[in-house]
C-alpha atoms as a PDB file:
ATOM      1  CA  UNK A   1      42.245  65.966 139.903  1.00  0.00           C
ATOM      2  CA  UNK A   2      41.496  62.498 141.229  1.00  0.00           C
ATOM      3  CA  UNK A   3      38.766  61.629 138.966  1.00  0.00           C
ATOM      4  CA  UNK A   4      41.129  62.393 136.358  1.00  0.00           C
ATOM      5  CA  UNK A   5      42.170  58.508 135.874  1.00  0.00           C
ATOM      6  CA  UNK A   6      40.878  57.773 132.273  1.00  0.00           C
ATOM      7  CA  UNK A   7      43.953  56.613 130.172  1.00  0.00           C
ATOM      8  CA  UNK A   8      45.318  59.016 127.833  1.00  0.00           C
ATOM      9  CA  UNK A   9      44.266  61.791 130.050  1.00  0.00           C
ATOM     10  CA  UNK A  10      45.810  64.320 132.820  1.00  0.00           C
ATOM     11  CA  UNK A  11      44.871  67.192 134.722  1.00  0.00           C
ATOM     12  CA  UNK A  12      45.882  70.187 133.780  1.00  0.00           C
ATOM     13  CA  UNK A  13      47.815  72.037 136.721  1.00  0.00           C
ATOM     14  CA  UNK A  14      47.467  75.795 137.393  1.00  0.00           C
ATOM     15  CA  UNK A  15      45.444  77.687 134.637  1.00  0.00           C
ATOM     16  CA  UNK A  16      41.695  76.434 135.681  1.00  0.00           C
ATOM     17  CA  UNK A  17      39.945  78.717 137.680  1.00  0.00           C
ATOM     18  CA  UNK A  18      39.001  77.251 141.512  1.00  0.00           C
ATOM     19  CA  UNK A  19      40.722  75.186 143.939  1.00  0.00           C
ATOM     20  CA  UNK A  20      44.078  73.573 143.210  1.00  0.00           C
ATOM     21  CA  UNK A  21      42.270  69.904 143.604  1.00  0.00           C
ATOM     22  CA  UNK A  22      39.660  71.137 140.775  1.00  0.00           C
ATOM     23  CA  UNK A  23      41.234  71.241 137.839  1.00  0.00           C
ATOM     24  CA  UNK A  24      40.896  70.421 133.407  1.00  0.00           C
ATOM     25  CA  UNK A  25      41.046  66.965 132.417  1.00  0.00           C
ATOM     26  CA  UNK A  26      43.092  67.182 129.019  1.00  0.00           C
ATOM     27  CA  UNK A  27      44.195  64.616 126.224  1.00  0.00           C
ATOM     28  CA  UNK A  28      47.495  63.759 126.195  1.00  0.00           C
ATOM     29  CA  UNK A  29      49.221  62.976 123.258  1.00  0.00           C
ATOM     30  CA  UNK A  30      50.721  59.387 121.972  1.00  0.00           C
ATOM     31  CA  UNK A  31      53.620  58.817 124.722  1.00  0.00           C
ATOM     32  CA  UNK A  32      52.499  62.377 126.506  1.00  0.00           C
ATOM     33  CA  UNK A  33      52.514  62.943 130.005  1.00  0.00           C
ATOM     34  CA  UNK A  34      51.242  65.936 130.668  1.00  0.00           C
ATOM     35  CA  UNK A  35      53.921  67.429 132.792  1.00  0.00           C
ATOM     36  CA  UNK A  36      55.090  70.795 131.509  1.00  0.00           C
ATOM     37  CA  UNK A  37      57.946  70.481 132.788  1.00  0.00           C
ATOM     38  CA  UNK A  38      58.942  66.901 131.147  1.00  0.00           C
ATOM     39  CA  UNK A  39      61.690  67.242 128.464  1.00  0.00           C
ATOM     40  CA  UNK A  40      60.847  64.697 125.553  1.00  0.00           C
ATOM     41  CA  UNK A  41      64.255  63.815 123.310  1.00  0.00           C
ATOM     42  CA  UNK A  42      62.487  62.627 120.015  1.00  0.00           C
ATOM     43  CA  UNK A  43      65.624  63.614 118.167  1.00  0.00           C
ATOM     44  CA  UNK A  44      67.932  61.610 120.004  1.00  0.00           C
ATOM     45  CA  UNK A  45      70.221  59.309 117.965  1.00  0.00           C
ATOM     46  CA  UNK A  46      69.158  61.115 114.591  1.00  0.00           C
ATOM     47  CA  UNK A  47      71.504  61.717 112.376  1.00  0.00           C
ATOM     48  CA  UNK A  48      72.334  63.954 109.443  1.00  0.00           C
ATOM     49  CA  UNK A  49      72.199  62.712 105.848  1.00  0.00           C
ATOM     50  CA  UNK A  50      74.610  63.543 103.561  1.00  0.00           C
ATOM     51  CA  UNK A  51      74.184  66.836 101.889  1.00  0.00           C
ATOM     52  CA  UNK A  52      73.810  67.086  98.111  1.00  0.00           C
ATOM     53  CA  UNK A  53      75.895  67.694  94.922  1.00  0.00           C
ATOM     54  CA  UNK A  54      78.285  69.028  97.375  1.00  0.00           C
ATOM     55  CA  UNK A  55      76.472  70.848  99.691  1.00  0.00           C
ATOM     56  CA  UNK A  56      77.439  70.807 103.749  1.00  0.00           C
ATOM     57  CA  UNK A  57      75.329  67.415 105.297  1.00  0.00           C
ATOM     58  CA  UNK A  58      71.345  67.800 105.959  1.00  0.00           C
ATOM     59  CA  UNK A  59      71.400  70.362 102.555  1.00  0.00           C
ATOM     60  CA  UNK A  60      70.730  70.438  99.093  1.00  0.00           C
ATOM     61  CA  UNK A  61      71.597  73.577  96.545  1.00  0.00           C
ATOM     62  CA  UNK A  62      69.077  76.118  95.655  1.00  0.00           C
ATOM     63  CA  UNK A  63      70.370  78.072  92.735  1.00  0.00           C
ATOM     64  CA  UNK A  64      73.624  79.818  93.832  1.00  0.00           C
ATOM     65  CA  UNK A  65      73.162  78.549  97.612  1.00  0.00           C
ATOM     66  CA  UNK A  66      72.754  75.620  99.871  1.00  0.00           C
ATOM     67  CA  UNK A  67      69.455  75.445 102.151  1.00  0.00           C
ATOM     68  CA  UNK A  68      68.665  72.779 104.853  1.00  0.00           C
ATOM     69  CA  UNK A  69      66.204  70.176 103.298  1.00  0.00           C
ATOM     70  CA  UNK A  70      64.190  70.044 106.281  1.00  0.00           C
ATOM     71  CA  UNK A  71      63.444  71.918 109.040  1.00  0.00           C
ATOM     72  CA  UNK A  72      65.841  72.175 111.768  1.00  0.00           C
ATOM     73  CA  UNK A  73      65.982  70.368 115.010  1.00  0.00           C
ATOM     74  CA  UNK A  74      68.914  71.412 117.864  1.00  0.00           C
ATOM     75  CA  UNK A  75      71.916  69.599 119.642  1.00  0.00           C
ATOM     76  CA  UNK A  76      74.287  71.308 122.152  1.00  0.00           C
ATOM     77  CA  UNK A  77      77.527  72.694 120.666  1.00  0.00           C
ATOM     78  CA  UNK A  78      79.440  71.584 120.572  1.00  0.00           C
ATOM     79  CA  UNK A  79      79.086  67.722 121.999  1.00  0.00           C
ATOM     80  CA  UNK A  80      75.901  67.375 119.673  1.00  0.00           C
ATOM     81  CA  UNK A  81      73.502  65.953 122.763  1.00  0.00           C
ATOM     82  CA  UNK A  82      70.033  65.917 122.039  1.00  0.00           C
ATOM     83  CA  UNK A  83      67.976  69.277 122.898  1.00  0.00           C
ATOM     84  CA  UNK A  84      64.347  68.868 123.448  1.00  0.00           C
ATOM     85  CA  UNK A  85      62.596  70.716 120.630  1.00  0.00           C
ATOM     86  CA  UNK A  86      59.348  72.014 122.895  1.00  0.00           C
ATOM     87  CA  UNK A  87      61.185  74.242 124.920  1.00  0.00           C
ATOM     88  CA  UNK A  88      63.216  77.852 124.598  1.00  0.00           C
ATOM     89  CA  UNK A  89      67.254  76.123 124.300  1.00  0.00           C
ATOM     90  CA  UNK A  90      67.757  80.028 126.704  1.00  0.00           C
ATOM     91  CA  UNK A  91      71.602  80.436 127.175  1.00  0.00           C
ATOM     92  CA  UNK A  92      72.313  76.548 126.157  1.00  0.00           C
ATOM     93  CA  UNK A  93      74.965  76.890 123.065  1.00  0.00           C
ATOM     94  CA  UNK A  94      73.256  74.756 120.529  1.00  0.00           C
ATOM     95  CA  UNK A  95      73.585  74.203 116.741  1.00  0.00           C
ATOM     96  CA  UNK A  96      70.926  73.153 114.037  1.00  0.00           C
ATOM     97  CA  UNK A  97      70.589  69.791 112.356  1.00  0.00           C
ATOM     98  CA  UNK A  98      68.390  68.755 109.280  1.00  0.00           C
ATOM     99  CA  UNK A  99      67.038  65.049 109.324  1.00  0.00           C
ATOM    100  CA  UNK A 100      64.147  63.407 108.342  1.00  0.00           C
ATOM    101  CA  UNK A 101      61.560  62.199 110.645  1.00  0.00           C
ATOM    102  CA  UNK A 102      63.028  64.746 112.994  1.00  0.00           C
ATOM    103  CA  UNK A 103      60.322  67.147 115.372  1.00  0.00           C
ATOM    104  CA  UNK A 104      62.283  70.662 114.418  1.00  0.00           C
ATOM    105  CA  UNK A 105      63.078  73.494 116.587  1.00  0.00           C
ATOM    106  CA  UNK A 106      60.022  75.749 118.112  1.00  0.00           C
ATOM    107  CA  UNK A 107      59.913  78.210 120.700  1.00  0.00           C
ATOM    108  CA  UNK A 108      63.180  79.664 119.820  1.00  0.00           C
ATOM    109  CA  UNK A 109      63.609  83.774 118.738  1.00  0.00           C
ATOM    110  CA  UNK A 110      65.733  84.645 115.638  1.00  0.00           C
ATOM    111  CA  UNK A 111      69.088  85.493 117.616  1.00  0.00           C
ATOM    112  CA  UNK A 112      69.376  82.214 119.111  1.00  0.00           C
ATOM    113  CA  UNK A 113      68.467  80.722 115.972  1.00  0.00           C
ATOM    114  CA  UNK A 114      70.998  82.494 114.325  1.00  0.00           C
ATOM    115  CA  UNK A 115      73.548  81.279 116.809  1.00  0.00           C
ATOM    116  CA  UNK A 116      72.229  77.760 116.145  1.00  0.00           C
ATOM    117  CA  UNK A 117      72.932  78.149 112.215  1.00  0.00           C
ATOM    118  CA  UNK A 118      76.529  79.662 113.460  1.00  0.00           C
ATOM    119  CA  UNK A 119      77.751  76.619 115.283  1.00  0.00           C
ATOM    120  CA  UNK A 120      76.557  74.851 112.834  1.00  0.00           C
ATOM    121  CA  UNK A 121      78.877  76.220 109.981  1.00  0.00           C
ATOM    122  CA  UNK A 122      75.764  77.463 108.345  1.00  0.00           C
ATOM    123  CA  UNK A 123      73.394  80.953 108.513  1.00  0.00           C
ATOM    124  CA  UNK A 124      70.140  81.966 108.412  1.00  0.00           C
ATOM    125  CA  UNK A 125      68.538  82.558 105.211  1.00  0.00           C
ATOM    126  CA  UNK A 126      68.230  85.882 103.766  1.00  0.00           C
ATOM    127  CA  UNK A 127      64.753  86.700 102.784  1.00  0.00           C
ATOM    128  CA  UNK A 128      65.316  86.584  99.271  1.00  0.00           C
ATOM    129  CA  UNK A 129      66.545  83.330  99.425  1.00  0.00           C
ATOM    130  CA  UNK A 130      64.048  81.626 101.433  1.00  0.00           C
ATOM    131  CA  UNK A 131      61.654  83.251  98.752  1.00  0.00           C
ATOM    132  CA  UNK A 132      63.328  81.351  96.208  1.00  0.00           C
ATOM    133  CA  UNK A 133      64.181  78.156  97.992  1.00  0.00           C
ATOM    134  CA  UNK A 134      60.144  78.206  98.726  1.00  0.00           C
ATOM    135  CA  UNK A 135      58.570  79.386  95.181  1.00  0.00           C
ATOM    136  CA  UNK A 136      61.350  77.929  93.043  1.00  0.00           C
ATOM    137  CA  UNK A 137      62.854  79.308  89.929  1.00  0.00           C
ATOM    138  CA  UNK A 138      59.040  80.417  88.286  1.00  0.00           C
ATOM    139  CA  UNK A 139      58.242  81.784  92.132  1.00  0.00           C
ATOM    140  CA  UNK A 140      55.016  79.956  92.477  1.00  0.00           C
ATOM    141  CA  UNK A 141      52.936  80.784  95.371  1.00  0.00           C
ATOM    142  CA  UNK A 142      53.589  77.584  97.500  1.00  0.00           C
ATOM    143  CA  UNK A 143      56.029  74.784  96.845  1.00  0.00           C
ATOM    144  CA  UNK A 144      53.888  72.821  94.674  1.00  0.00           C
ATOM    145  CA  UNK A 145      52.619  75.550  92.881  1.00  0.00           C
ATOM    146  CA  UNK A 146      50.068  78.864  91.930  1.00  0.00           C
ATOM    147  CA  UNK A 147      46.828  77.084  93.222  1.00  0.00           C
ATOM    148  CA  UNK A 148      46.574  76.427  97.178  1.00  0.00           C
ATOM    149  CA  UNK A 149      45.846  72.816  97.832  1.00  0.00           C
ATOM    150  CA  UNK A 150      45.118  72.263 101.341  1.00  0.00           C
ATOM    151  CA  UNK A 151      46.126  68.713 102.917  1.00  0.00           C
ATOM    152  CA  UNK A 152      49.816  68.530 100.816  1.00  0.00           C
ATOM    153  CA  UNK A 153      51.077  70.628 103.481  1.00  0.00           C
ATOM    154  CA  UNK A 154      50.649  70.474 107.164  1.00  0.00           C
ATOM    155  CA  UNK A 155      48.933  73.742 107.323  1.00  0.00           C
ATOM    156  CA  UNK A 156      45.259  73.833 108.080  1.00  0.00           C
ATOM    157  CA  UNK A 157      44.969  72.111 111.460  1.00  0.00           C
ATOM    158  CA  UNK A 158      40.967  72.257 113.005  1.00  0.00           C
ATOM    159  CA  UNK A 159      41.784  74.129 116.434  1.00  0.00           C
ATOM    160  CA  UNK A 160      44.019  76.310 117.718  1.00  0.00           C
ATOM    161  CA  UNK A 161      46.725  74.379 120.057  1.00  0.00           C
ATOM    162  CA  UNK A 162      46.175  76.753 122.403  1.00  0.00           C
ATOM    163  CA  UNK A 163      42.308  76.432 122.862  1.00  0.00           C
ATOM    164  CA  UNK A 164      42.697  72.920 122.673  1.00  0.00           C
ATOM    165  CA  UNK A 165      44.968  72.478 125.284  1.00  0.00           C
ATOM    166  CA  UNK A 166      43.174  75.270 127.928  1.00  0.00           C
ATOM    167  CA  UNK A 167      39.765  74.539 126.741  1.00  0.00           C
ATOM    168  CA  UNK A 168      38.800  78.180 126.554  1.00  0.00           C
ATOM    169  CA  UNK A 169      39.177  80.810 123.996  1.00  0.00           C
ATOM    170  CA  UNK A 170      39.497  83.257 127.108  1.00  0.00           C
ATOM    171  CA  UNK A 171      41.590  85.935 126.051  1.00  0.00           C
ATOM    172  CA  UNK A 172      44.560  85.202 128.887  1.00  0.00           C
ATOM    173  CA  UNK A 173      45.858  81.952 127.066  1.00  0.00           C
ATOM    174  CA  UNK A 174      47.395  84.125 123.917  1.00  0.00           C
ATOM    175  CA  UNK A 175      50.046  84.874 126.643  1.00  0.00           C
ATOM    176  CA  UNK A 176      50.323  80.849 126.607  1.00  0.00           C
ATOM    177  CA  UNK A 177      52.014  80.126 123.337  1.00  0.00           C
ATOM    178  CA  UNK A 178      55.353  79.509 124.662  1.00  0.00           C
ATOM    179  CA  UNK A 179      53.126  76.495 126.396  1.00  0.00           C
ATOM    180  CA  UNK A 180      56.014  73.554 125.596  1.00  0.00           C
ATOM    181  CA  UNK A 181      52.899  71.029 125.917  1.00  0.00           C
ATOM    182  CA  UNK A 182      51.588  72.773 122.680  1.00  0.00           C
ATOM    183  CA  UNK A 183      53.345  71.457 119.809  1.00  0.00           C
ATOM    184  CA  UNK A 184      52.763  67.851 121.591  1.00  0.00           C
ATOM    185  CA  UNK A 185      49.123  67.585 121.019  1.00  0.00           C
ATOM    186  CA  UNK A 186      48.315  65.108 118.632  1.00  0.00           C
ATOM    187  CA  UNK A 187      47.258  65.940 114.899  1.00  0.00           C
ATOM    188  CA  UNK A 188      50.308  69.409 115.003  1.00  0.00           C
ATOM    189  CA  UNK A 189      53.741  69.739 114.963  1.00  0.00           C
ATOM    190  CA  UNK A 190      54.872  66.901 112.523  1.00  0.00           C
ATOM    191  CA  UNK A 191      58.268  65.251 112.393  1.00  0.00           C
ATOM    192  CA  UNK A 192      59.964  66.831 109.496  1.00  0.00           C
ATOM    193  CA  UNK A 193      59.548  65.796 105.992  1.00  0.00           C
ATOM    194  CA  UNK A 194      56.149  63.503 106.809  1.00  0.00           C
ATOM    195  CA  UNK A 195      54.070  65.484 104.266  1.00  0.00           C
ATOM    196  CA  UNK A 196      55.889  64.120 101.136  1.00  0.00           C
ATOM    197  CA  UNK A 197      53.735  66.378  98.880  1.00  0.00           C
ATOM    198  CA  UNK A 198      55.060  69.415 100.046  1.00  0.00           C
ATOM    199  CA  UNK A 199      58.599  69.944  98.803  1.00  0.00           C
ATOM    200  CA  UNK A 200      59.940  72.655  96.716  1.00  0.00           C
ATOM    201  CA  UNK A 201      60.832  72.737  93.110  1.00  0.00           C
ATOM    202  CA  UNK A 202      65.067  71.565  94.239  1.00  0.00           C
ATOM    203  CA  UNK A 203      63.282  69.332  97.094  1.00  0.00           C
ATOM    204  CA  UNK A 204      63.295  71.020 100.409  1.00  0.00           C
ATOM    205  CA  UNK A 205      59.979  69.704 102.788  1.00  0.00           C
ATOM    206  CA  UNK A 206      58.019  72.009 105.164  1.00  0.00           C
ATOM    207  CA  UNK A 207      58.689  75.572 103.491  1.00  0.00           C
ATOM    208  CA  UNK A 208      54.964  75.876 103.735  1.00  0.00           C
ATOM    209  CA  UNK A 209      53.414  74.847 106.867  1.00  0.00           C
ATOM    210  CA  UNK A 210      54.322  72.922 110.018  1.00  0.00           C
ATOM    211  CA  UNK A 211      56.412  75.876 111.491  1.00  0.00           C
ATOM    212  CA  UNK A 212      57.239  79.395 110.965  1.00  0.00           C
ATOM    213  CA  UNK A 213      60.728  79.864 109.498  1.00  0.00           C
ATOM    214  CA  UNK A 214      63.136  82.587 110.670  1.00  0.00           C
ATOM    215  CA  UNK A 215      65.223  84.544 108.315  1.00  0.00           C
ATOM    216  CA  UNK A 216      68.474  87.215 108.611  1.00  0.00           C
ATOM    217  CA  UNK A 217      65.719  89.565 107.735  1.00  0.00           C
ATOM    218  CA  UNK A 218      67.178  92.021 110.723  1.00  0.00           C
ATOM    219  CA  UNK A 219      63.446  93.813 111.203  1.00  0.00           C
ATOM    220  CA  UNK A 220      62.523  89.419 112.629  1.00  0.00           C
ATOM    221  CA  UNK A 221      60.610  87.938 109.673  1.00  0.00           C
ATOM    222  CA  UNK A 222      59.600  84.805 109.809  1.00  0.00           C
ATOM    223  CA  UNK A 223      58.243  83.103 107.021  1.00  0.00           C
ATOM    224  CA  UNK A 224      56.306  79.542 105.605  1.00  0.00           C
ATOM    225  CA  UNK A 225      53.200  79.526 108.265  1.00  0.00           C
ATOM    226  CA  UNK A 226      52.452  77.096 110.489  1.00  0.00           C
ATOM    227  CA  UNK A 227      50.373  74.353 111.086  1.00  0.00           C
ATOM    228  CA  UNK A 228      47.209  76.200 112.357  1.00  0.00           C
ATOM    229  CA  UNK A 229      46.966  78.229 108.797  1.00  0.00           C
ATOM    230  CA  UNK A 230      49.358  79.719 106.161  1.00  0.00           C
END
């Protein structure tokens, strides 16, 4: 652990085998610093836009509905203070917000984002509309269209976060995912609408890629991939 002084690097606590002293030297990420237990605030001061042709603000309409143009970061409800999106909100009453340049909501399970949508004034998306908000009126494959075209989404990332982060492809760190230093690594998780080729037909960003989308589907479906593959 001492000789881990290079900048842009810390030692990994707890998951290398050995003596507590003896541990991983890892990257950090820009601005990282490589305590789990640190709670960034990207999102705070962002702000919804307006929604459009009458939808509620942060939407825009999809045929006979209104869908969030961009994946959804979390305030608490209802005083709208900034939530850090790397970590589980638990029993914290939160709502979702849709902004630009925003990191959205992980590590959250379908109930509490179904709460979120609640306070919000909104709801999850059925599974028939988050089909259609994705493959638009013709229901392409992807947002853009029939023919996968890696790079316009942010969906094909090199390494796993995971094995990145542990250095091991040992089979004890797929009980790591929760990991909130995860979606920090550089060159993953992107702030919301940054891959400007990847919109929908009506203009929603991220449908494909970045993270995994839940819907009202009551069985848990998630949808959209993420940014390790689609």
């Amino acid at each position: 652990v001492a000789d881990c002084t290079a900048p842009g690097y810390a030692a990994v606590v707890g998951f290398c085998a050995g003596p507590a002293e003896i541990q991983c030297c890892a990257p950090l990420p820009p601005g990282g610093t490589g305590d789990p237990d640190a709670h960034p605030l990207p999102n705070a001061g962002l702000t919804e836009p307006p929604g459009v042709s009458g939808c509620p603000s942060g939407m825009l309409p999809v045929d006979t509905f209104c869908i969030d143009a961009y994946e959804a970061f979390l305030v608490t409800y209802p005083d709208g203070a900034p939530v850090s999106p790397y970590f589980n909100p638990g029993s914290t009453p939160v709502m979702a917000r849709s902004a630009p340049g925003a990191v959205p909501q992980a590590y959250i399970d379908q109930l509490r984002a179904g709460a979120a949508c609640t306070n919000a004034g909104k709801r999850l998306c059925t599974n028939s509309e988050w089909l259609r908000a994705c493959g638009g009126a013709t229901a392409t494959t992807f947002p853009y269209g029939n023919t996968l075209q890696v790079g316009l989404c942010n969906d094909h990332r090199a390494e796993h976060p995971v094995i990145e982060y542990f250095m091991t492809t040992d089979s004890w760190i797929w009980s790591e995912l929760g990991h909130p230093c995860l979606n920090q690594l550089a060159d993953g998780l992107a702030e919301a609408g940054s891959f400007s080729s990847c919109q929908s037909a009506e203009g929603a960003f991220d449908l494909m890629g970045n993270l995994h989308e839940w819907t009202a589907d009551p069985a848990g479906t998630f949808r959209g991939g993420f940014y390790v593959d689609t």
